[in-house]
PDB file of N, CA and C in Angstrom:
ATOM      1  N   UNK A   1       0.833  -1.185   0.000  1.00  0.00           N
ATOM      2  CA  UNK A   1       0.000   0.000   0.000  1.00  0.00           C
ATOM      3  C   UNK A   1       0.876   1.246   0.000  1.00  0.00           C
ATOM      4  N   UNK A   2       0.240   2.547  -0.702  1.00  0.00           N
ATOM      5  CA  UNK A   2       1.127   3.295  -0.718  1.00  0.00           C
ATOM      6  C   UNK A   2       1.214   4.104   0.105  1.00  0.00           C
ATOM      7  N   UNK A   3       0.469   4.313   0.903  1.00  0.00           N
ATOM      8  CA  UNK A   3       0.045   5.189   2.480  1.00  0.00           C
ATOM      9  C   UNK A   3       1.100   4.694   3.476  1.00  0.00           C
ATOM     10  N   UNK A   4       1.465   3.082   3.678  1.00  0.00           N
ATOM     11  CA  UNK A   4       2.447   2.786   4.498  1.00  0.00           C
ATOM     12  C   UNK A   4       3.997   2.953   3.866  1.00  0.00           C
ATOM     13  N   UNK A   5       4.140   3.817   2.921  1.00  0.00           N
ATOM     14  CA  UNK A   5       5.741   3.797   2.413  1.00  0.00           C
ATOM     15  C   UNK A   5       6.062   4.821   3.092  1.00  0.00           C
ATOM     16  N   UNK A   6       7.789   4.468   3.404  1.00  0.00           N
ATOM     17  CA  UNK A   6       8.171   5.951   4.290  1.00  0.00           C
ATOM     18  C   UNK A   6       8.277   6.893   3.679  1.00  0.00           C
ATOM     19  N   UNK A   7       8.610   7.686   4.137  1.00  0.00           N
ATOM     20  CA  UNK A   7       9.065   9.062   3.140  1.00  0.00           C
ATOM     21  C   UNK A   7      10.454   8.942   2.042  1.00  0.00           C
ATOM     22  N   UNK A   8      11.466   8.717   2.629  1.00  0.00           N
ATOM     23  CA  UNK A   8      12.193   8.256   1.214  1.00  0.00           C
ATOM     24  C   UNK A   8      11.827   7.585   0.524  1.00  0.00           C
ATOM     25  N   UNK A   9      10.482   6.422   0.658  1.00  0.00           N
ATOM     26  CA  UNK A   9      10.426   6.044  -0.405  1.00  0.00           C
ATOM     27  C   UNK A   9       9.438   6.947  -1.718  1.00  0.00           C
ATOM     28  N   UNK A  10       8.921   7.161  -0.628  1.00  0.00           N
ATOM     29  CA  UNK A  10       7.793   8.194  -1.506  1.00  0.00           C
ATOM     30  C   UNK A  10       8.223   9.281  -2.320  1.00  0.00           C
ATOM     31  N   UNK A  11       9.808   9.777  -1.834  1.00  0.00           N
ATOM     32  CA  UNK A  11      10.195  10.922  -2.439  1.00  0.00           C
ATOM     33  C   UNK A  11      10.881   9.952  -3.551  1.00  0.00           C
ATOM     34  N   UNK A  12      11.358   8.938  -3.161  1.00  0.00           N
ATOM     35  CA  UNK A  12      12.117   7.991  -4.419  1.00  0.00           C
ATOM     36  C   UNK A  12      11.298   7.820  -5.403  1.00  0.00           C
ATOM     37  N   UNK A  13       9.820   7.465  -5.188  1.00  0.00           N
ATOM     38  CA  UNK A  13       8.848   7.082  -6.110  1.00  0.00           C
ATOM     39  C   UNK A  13       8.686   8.283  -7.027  1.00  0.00           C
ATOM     40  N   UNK A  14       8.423   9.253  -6.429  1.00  0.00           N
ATOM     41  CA  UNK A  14       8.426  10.667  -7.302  1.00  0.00           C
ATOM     42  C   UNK A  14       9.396  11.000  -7.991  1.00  0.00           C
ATOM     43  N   UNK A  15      10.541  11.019  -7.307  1.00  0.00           N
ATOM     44  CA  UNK A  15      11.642  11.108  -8.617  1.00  0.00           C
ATOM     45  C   UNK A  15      11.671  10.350  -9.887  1.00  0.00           C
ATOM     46  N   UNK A  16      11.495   9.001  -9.504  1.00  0.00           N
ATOM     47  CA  UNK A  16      11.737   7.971 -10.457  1.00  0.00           C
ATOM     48  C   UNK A  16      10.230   8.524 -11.610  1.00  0.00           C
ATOM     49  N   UNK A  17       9.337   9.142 -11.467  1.00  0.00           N
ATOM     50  CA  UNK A  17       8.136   9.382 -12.190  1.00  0.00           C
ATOM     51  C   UNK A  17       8.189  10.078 -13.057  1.00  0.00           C
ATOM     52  N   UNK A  18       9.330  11.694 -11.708  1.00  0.00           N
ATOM     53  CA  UNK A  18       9.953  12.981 -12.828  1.00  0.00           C
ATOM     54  C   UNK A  18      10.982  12.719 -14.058  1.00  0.00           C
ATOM     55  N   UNK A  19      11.840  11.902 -13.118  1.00  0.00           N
ATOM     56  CA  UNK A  19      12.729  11.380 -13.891  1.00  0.00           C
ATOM     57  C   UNK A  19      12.437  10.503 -15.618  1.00  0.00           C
ATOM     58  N   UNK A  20      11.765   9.445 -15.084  1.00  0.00           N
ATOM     59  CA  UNK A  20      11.345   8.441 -15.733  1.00  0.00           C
ATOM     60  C   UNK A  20      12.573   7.547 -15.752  1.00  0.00           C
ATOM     61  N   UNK A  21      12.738   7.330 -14.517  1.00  0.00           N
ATOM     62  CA  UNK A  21      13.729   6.396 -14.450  1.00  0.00           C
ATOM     63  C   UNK A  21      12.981   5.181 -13.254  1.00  0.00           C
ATOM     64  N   UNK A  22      13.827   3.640 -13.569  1.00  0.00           N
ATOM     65  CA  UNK A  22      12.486   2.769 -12.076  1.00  0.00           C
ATOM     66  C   UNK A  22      13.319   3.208 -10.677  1.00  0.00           C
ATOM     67  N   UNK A  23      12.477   2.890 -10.195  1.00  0.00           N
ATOM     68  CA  UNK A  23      13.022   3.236  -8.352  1.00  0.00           C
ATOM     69  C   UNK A  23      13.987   2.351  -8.228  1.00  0.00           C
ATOM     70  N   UNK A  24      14.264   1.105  -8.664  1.00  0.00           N
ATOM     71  CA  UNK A  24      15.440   0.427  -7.933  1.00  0.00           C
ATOM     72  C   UNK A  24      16.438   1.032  -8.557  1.00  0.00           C
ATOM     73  N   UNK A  25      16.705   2.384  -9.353  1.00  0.00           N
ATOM     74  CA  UNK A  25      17.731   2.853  -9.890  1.00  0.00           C
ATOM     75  C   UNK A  25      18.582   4.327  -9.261  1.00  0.00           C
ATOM     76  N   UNK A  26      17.521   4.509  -8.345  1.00  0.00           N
ATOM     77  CA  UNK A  26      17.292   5.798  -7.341  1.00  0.00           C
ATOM     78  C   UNK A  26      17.745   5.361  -5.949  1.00  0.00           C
ATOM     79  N   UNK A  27      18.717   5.912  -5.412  1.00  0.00           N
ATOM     80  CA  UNK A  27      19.281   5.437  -4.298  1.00  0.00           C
ATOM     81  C   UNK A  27      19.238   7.004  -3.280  1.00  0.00           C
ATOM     82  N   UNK A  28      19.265   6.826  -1.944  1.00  0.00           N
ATOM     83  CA  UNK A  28      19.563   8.501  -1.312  1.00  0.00           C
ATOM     84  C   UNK A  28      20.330   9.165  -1.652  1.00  0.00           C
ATOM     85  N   UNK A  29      21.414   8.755  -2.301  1.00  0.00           N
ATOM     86  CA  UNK A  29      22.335   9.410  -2.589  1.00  0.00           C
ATOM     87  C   UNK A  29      22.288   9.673  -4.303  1.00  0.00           C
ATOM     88  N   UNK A  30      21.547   9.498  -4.808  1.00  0.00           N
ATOM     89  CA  UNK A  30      21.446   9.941  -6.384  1.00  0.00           C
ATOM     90  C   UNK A  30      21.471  11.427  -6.330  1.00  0.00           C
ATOM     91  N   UNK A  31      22.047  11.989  -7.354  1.00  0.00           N
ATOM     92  CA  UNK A  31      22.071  13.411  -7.301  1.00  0.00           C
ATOM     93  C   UNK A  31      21.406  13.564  -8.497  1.00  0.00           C
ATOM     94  N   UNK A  32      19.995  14.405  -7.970  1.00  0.00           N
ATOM     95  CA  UNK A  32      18.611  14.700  -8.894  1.00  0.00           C
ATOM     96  C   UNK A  32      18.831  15.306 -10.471  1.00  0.00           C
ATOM     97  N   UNK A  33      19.586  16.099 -10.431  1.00  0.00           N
ATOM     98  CA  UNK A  33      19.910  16.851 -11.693  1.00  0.00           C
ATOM     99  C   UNK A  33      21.217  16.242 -12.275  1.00  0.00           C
ATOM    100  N   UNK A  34      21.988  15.832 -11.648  1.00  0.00           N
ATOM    101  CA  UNK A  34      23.468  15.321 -12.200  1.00  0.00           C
ATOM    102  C   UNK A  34      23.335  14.236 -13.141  1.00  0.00           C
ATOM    103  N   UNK A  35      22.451  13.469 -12.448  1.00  0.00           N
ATOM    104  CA  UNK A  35      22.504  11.696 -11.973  1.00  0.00           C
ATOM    105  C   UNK A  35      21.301  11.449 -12.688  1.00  0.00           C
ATOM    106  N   UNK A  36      20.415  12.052 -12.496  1.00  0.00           N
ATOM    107  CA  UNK A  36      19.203  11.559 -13.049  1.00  0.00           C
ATOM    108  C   UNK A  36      18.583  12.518 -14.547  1.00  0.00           C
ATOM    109  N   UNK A  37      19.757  13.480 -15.194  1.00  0.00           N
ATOM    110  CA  UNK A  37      19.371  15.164 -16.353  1.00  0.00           C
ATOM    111  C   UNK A  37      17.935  15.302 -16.121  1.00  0.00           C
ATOM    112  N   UNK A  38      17.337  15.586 -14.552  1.00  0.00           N
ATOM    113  CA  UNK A  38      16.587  15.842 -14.487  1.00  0.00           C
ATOM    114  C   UNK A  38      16.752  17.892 -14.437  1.00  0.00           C
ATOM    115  N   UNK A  39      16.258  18.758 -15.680  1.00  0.00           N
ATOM    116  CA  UNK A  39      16.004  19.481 -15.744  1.00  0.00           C
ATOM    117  C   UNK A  39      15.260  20.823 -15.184  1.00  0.00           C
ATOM    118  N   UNK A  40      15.436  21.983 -14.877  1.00  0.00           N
ATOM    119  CA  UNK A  40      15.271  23.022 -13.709  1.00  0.00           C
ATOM    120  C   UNK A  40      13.591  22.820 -14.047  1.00  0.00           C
ATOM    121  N   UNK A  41      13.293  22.718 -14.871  1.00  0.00           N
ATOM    122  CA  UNK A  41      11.529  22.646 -15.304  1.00  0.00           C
ATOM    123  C   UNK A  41      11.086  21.265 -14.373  1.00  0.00           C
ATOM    124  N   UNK A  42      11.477  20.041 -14.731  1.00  0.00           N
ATOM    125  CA  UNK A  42      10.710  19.220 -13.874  1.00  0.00           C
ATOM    126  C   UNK A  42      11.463  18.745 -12.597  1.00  0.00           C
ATOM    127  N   UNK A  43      12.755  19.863 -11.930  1.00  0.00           N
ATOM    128  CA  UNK A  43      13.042  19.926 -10.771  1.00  0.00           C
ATOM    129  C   UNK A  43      11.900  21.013  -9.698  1.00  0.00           C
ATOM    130  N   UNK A  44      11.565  21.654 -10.477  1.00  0.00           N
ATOM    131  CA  UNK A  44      10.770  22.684  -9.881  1.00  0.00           C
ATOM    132  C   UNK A  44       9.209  21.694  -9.636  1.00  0.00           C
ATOM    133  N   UNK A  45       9.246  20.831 -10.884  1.00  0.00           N
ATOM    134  CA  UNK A  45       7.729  20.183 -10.871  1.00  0.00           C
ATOM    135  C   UNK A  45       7.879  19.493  -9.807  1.00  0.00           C
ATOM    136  N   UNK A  46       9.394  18.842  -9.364  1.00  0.00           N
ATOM    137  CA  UNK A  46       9.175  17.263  -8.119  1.00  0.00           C
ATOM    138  C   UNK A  46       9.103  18.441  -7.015  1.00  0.00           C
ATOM    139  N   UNK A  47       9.509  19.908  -6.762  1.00  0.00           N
ATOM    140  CA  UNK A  47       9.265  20.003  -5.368  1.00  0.00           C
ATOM    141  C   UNK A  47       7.746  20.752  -5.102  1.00  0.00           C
ATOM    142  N   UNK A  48       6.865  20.994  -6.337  1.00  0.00           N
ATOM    143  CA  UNK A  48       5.891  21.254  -5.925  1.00  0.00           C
ATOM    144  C   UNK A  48       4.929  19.643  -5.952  1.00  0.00           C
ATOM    145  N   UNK A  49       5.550  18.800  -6.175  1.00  0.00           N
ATOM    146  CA  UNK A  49       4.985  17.510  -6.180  1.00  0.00           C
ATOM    147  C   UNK A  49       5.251  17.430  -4.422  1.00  0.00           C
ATOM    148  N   UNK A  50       6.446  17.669  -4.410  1.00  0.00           N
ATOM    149  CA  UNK A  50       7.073  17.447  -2.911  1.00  0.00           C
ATOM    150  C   UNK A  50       5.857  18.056  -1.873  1.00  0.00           C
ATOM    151  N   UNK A  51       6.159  19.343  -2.231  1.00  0.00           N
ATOM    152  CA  UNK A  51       5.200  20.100  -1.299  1.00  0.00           C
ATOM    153  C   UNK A  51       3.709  19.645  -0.792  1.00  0.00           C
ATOM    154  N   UNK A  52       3.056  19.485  -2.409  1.00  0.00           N
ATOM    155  CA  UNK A  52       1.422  18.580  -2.152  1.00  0.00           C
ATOM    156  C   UNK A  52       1.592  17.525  -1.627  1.00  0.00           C
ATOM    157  N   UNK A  53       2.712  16.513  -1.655  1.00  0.00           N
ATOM    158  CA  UNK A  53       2.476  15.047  -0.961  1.00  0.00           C
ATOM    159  C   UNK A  53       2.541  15.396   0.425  1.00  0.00           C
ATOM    160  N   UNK A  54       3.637  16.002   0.936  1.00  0.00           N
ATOM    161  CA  UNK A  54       4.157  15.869   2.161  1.00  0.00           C
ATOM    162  C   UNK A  54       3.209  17.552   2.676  1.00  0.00           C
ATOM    163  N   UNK A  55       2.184  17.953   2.437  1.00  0.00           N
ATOM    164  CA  UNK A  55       1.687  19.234   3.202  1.00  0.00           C
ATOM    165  C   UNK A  55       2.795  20.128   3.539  1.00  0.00           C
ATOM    166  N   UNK A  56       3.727  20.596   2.711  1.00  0.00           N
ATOM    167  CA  UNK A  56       4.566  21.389   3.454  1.00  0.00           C
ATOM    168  C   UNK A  56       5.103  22.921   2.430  1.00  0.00           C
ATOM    169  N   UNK A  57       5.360  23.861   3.295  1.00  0.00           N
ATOM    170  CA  UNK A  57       6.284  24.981   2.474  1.00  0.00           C
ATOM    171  C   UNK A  57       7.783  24.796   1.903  1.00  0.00           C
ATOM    172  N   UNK A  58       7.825  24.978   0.791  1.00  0.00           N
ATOM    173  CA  UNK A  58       9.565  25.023   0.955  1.00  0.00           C
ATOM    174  C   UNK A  58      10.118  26.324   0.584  1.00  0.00           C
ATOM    175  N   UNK A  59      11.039  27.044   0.953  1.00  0.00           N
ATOM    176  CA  UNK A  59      11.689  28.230   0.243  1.00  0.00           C
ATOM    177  C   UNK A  59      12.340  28.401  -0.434  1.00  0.00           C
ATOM    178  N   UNK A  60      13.135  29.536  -1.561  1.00  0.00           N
ATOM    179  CA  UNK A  60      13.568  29.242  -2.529  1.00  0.00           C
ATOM    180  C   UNK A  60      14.766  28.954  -1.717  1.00  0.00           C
ATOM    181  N   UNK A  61      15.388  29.040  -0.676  1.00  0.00           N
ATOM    182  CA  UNK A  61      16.415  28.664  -0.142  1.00  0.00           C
ATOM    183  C   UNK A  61      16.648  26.956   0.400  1.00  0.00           C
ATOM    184  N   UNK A  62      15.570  26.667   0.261  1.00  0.00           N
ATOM    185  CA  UNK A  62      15.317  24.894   0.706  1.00  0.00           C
ATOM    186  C   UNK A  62      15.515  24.233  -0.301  1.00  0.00           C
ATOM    187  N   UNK A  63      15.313  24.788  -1.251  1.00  0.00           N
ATOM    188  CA  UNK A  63      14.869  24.197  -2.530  1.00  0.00           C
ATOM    189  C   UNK A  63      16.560  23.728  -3.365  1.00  0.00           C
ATOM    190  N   UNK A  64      17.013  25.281  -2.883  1.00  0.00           N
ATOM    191  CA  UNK A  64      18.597  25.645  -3.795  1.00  0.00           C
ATOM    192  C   UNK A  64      19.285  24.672  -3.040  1.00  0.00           C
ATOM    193  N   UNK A  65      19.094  24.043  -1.747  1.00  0.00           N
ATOM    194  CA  UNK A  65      20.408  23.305  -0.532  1.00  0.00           C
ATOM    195  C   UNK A  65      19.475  21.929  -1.375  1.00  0.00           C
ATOM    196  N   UNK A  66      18.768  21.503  -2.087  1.00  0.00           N
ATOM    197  CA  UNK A  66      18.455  19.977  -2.036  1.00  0.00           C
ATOM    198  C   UNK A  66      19.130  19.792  -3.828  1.00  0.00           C
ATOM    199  N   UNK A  67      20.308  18.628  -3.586  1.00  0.00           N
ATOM    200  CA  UNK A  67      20.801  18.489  -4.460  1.00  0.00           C
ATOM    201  C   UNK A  67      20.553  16.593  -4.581  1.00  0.00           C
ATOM    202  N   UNK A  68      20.806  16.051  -3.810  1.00  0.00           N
ATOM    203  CA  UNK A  68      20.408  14.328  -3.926  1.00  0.00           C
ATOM    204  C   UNK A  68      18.840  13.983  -2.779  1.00  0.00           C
ATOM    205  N   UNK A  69      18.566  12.854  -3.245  1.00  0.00           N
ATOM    206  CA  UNK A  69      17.395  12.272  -2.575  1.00  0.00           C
ATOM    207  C   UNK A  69      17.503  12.465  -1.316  1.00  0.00           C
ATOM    208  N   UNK A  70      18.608  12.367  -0.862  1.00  0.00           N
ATOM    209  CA  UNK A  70      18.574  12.454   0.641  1.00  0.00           C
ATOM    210  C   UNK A  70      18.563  13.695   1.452  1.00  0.00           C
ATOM    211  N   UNK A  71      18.734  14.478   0.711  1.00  0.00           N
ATOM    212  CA  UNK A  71      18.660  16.097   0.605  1.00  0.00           C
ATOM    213  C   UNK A  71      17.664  16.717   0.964  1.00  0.00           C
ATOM    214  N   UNK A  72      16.682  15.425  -0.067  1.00  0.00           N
ATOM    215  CA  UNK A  72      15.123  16.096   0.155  1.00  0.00           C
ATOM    216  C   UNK A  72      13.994  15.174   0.742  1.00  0.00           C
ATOM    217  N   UNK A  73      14.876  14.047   1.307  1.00  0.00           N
ATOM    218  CA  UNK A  73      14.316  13.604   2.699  1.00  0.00           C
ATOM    219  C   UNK A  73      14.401  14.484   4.042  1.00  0.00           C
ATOM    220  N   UNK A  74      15.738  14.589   3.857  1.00  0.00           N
ATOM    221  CA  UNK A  74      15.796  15.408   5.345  1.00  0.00           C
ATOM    222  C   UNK A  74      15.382  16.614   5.716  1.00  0.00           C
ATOM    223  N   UNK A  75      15.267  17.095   4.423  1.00  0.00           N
ATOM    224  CA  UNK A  75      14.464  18.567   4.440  1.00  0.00           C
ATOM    225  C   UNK A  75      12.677  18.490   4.496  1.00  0.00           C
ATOM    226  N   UNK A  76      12.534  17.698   3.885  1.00  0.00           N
ATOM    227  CA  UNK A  76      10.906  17.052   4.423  1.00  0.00           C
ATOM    228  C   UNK A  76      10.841  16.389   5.926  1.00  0.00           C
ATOM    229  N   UNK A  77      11.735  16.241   6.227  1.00  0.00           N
ATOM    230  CA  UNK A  77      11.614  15.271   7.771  1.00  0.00           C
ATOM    231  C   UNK A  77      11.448  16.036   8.811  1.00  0.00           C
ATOM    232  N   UNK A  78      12.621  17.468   8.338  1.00  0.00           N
ATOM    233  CA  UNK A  78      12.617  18.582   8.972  1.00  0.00           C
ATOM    234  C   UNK A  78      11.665  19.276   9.356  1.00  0.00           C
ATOM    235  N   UNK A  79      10.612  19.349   8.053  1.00  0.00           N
ATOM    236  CA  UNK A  79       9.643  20.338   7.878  1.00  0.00           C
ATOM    237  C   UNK A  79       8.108  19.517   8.240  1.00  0.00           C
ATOM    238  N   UNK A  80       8.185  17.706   8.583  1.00  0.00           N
ATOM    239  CA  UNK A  80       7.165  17.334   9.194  1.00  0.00           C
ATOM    240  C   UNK A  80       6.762  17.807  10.768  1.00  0.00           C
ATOM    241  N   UNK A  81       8.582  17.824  11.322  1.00  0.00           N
ATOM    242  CA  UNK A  81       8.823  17.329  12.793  1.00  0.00           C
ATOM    243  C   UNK A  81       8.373  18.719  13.500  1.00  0.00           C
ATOM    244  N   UNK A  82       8.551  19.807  12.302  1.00  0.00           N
ATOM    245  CA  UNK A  82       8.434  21.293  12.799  1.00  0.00           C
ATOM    246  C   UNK A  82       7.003  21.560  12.841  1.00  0.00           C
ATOM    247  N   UNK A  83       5.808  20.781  12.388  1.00  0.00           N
ATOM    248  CA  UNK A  83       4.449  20.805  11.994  1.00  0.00           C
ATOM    249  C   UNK A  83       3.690  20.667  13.624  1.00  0.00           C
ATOM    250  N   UNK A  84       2.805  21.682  13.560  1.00  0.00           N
ATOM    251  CA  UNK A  84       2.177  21.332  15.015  1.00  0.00           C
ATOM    252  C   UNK A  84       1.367  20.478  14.717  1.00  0.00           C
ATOM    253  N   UNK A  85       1.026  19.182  16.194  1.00  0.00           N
ATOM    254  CA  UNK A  85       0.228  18.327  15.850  1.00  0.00           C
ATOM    255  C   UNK A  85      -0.891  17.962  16.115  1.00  0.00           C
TER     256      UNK A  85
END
C-alpha cells in the first residue's frame, strides 16, 4: 500500500516518475539533476509535487540546498517534525 511507504520512499517514487527512471535505480544518494538530467523545469515540478504530498512549504532557499534524494528527505523530515500536531 502506498500510504504505508516511508518518506524516502515516496520521495524515491516521485523522482523515479519525474525522472522516468524505475526506483530500484534511485538510491539517497542519487544526485537529482546530475545523476538523473533531471532538468530546472521538472526539478521545480518534483518540489511542488514534494510540497502537495508531504503538506509542506519550501523556500527558494530549501529548494537551492536539495541536491540528492537524501537532501530532500531530510528537508521534508525537517519540515514534518516542525508541523504542530
Amino acid at each position: 500500500k502506498r500510504n504505508c511507504m516511508r518518506p524516502i520512499d515516496k520521495i524515491i517514487h516521485l523522482v523515479s516518475w519525474i525522472a522516468n527512471v524505475p526506483d530500484n535505480q534511485i538510491l539517497p544518494s542519487t544526485h537529482i539533476k546530475d545523476d538523473l538530467n533531471v532538468d530546472s523545469i521538472d526539478f521545480m515540478l518534483l518540489i511542488i509535487q514534494l510540497e502537495k504530498l508531504f503538506n509542506v512549504s519550501l523556500t527558494n532557499e530549501d529548494v537551492e540546498n536539495i541536491e540528492t534524494v537524501k537532501d530532500a528527505n531530510d528537508l521534508i523530515m525537517s519540515r514534518l517534525i516542525m508541523l504542530p500536531s
